[in-house]
Structures are given as C-alpha cells and as structure tokens.
C-alpha atoms as a PDB file:
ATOM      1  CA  UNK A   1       1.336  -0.056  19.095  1.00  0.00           C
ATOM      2  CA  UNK A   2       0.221  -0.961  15.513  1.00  0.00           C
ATOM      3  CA  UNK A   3       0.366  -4.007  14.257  1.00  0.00           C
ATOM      4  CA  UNK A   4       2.499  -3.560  11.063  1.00  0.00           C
ATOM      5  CA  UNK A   5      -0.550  -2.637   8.365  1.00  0.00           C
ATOM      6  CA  UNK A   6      -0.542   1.396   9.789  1.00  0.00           C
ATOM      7  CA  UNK A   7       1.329   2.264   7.116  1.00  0.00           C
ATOM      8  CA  UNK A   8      -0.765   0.663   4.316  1.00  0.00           C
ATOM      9  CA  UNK A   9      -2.444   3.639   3.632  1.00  0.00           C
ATOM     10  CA  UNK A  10       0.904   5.300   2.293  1.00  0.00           C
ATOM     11  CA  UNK A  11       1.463   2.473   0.091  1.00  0.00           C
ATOM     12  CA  UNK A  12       1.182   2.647  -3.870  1.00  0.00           C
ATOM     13  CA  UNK A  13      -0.971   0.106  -5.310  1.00  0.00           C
ATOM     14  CA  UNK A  14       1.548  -1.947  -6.981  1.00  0.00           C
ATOM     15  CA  UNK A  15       3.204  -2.306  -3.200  1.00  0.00           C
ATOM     16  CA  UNK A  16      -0.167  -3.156  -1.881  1.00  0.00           C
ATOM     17  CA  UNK A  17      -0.023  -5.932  -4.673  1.00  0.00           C
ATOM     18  CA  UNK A  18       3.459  -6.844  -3.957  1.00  0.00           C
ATOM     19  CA  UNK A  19       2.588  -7.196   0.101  1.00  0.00           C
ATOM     20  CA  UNK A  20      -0.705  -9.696  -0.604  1.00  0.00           C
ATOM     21  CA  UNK A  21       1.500 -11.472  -3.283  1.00  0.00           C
ATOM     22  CA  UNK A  22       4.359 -12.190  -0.578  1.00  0.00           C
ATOM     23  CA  UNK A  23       2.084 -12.932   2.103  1.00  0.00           C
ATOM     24  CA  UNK A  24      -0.417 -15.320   0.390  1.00  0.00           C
ATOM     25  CA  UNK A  25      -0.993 -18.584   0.391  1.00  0.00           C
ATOM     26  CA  UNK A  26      -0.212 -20.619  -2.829  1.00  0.00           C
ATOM     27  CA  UNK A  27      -2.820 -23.629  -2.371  1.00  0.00           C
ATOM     28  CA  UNK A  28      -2.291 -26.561  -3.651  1.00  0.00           C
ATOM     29  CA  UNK A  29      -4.474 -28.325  -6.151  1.00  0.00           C
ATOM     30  CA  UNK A  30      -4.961 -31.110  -3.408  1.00  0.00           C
ATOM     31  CA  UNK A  31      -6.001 -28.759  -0.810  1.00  0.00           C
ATOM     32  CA  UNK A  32      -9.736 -27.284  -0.132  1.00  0.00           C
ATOM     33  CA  UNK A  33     -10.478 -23.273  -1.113  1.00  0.00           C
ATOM     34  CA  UNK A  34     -12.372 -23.459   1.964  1.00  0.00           C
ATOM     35  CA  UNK A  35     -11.028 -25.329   4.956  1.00  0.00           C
ATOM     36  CA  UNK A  36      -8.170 -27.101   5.792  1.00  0.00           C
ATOM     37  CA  UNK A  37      -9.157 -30.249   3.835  1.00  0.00           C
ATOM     38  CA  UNK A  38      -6.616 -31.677   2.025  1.00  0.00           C
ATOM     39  CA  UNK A  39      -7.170 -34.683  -0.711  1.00  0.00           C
ATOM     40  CA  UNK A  40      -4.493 -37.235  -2.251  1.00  0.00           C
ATOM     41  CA  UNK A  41      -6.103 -35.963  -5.728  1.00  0.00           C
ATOM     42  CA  UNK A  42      -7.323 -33.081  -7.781  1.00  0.00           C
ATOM     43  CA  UNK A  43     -10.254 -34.975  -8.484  1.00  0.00           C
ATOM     44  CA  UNK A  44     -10.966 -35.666  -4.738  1.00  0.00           C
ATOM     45  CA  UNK A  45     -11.048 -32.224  -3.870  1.00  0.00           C
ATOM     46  CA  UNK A  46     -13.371 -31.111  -6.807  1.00  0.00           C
ATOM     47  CA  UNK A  47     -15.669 -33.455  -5.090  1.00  0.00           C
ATOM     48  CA  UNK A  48     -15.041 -32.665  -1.691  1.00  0.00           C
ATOM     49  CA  UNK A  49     -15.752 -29.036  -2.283  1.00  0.00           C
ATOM     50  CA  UNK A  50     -19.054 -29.570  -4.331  1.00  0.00           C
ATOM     51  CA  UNK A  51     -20.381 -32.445  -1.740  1.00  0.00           C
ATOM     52  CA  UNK A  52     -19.483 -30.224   1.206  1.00  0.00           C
ATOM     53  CA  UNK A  53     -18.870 -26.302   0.240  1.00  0.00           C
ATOM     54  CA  UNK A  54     -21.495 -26.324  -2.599  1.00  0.00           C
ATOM     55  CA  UNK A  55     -18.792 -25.315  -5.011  1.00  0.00           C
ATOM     56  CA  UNK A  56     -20.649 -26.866  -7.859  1.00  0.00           C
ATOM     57  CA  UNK A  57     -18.976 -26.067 -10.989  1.00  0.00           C
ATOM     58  CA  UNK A  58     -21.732 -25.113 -14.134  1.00  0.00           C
ATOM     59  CA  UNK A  59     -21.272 -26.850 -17.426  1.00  0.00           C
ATOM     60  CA  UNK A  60     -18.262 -28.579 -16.338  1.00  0.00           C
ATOM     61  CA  UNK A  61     -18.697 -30.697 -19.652  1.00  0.00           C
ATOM     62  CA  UNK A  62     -17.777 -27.718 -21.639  1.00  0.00           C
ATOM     63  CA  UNK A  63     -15.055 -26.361 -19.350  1.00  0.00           C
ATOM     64  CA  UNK A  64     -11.803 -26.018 -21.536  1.00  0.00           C
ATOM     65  CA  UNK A  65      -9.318 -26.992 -18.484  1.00  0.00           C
ATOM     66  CA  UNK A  66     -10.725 -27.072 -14.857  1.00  0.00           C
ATOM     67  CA  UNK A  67      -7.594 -27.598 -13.311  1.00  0.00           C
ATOM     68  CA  UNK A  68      -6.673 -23.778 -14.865  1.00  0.00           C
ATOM     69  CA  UNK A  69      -9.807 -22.316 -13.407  1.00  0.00           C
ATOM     70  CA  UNK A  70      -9.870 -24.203  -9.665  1.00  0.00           C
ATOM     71  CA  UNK A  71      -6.480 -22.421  -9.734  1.00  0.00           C
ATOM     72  CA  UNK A  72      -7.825 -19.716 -10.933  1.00  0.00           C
ATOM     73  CA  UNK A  73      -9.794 -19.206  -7.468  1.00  0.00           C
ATOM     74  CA  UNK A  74      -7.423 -20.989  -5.377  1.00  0.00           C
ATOM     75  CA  UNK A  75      -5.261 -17.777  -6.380  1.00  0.00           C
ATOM     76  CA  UNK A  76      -7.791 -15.369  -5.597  1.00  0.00           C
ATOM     77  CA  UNK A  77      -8.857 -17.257  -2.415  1.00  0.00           C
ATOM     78  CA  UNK A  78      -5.461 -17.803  -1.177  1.00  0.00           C
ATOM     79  CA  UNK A  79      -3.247 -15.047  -2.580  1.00  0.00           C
ATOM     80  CA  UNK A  80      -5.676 -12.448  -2.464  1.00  0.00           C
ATOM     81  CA  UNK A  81      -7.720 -12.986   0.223  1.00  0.00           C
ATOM     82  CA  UNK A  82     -10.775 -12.468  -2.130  1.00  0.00           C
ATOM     83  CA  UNK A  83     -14.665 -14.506  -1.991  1.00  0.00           C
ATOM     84  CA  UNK A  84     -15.449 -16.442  -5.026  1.00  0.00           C
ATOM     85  CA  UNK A  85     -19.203 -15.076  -4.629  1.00  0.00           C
ATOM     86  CA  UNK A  86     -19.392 -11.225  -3.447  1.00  0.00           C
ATOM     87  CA  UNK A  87     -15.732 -10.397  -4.663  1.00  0.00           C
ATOM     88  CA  UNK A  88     -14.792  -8.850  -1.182  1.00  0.00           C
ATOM     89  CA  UNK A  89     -11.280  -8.982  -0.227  1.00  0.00           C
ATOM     90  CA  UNK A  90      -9.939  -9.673   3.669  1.00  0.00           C
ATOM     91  CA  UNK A  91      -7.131  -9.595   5.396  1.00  0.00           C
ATOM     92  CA  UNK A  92      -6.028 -13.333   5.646  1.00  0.00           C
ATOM     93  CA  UNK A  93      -6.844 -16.814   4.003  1.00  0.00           C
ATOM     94  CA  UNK A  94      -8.617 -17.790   7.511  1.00  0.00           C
ATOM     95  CA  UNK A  95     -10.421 -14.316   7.382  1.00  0.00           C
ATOM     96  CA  UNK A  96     -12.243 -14.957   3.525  1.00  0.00           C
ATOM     97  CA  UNK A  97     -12.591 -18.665   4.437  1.00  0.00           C
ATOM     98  CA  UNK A  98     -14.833 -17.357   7.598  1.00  0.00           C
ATOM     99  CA  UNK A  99     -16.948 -15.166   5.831  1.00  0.00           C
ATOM    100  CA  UNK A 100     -17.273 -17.511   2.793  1.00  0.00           C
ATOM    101  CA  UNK A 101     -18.612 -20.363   4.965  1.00  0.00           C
ATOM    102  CA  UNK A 102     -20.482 -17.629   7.671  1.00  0.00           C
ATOM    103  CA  UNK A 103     -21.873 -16.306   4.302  1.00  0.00           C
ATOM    104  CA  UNK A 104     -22.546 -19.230   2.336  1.00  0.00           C
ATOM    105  CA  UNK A 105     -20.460 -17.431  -0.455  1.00  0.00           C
ATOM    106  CA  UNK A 106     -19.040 -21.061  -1.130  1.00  0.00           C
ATOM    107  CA  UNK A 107     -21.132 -21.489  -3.912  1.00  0.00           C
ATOM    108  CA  UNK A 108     -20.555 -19.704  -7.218  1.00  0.00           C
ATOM    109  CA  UNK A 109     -22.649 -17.191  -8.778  1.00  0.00           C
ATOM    110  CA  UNK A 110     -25.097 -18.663 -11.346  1.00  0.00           C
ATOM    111  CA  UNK A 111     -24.054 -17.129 -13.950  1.00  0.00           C
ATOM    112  CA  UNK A 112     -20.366 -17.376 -13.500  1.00  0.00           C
ATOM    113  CA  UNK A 113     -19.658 -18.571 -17.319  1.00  0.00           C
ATOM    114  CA  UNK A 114     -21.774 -15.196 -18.591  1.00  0.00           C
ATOM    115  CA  UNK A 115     -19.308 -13.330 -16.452  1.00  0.00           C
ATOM    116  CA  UNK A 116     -16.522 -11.341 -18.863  1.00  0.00           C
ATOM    117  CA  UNK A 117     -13.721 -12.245 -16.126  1.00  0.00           C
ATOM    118  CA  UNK A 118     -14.659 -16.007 -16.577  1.00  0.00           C
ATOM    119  CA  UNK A 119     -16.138 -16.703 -19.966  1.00  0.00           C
ATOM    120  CA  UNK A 120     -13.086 -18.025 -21.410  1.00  0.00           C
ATOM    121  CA  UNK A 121     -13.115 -21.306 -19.406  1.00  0.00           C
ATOM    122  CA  UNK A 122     -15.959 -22.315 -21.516  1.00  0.00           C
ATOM    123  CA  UNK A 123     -16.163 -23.920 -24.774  1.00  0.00           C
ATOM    124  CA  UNK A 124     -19.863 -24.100 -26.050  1.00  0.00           C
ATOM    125  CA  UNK A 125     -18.817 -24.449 -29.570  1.00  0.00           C
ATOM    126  CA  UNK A 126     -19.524 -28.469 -29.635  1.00  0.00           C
ATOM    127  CA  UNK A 127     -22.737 -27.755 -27.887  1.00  0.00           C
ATOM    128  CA  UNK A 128     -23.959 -24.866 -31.162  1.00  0.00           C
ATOM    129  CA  UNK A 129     -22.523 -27.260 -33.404  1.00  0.00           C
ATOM    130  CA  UNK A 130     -25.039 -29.863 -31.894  1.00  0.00           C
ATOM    131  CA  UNK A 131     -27.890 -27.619 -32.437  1.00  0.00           C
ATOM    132  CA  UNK A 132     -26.789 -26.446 -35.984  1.00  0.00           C
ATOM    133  CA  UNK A 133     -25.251 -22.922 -34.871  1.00  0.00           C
ATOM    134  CA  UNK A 134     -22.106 -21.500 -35.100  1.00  0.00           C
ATOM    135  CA  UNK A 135     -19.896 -19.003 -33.297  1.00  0.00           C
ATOM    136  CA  UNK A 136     -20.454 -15.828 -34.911  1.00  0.00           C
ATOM    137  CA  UNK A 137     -18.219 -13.411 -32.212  1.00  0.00           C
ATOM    138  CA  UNK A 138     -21.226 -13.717 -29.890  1.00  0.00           C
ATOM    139  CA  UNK A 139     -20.431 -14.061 -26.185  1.00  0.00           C
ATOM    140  CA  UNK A 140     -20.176 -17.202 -23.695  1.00  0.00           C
ATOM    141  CA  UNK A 141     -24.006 -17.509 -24.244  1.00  0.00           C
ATOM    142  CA  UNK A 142     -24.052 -17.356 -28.060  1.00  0.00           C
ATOM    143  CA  UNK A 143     -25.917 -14.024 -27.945  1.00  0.00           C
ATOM    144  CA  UNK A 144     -24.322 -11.611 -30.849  1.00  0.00           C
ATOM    145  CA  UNK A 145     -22.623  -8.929 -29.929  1.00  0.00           C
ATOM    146  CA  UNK A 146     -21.558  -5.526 -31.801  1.00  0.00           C
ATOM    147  CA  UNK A 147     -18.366  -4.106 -31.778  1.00  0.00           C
ATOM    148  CA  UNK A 148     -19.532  -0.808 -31.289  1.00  0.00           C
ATOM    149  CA  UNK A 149     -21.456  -2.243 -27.600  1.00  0.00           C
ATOM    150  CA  UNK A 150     -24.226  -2.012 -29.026  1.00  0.00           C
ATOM    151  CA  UNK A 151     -27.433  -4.298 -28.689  1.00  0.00           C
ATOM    152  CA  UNK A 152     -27.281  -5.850 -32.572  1.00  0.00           C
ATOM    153  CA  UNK A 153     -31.143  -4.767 -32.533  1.00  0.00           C
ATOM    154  CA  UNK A 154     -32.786  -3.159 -35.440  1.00  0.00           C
ATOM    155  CA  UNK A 155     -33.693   0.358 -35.689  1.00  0.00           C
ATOM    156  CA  UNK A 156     -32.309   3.441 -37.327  1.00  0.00           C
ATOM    157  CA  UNK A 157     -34.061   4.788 -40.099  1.00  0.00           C
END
C-alpha cells in the first residue's frame, strides 16, 4: 500500500516539476509564508512576518518592487515546498512551514541581496550616486567584476 509518490522515482524531471506545480499552493499576497495568518493588506503581512517570523527584509529602501520578490518566495514556499534559508525542499506547504519555524529558517540569509539568484531586486544605483560612484558592471555590492570570472586584481607580467 503506497501512498501515490512510489512511482516518483520513475518520473522525468520536468514531470516532477509538473506534479509540485499542480499540487502547490499559490499564496496570496495577503496570506503569511509561514502560518496560516492571513492580513486584509500586503503591507500588513510584510509586517506581520518581520514582527513575528523575523522575515526582515535588507535594504528594503533600495528594493526595486517588493511585492515581485515576497512573491518571489511565496512561490518557492508554497509551490515548491522549498525554505527561504537552507534551500531544502519538502513534501508539503505544512511540511517546509514546520521545519522553517522548528528551524528558525524564517529569517533570510544576510546576505540575500549578494546572492546571484536575488541581486536583481536591488537597486543601489541612487545609493553610489550619493557617494559619487557609478555602476561600472560591478555586482549587487558595487565590487567590479571581469568578464572572464576573474578577480579584476593586478598581476601578470
């Protein structure tokens, strides 16, 4: 007696994909990542999730649309099943919400806006302008990069 995920294994990945897809949860923009909380506003359940989860969003001031990215993470929460901190996936929306709260994984990492997957929800460009710098291809931190990965360090010969 199995209870319907024994054949998982002999999916492909885009099935797997397919299966979370159909059996997430699309959250509202009202409604907590990580309980049942639901708010009348957006803006009430920013607050509600910083106050109670510790889901304290860094540099909000130079986010370019927080709506996109709370929806951003309600997808991965709710679709796929998926912790905002450690990245590990579960079976069910009750299942991550568990372990986020059990975990403490609530909170985002501190250096979320460094992170390649997330660095386009920022905007520092006011912020170098400010300080008499300009974007010059570097990353979300306004460190240079090279094209060719490298360092942008001296060296050679």
């Amino acid at each position: 007696a199995g209870d319907g995920d024994d054949d998982a294994a002999a999916l492909t990945d885009d099935e797997l994909a397919a299966r979370k897809i159909a059996r997430g949860v699309q959250l509202a923009p009202e409604q907590c990542l990580f309980c049942r909380a639901s708010h009348v506003a957006f803006e009430a359940c920013v607050e509600h999730m910083a106050k109670r989860h510790g889901f304290v969003i860094p540099d909000v001031q130079f986010m370019r649309d927080v709506r996109a990215f709370v929806h951003y993470f309600a997808l991965k929460v709710g679709v796929g099943n998926i912790c905002v901190r450690c990245g590990k996936q579960f079976d069910s929306l009750d299942a991550v919400r568990q372990h986020m709260d059990a975990t403490n994984h609530c909170r985002l990492p501190l250096d979320i806006e460094d992170d390649g997957e997330y660095a386009d929800f920022w905007d520092y460009t006011p912020l170098l302008a400010q300080h008499g710098m300009h974007d010059d291809g570097g990353g979300a931190d306004g460190k240079q990069r090279d094209d060719d990965g490298g360092s942008g360090g001296g060296g050679g010969g």
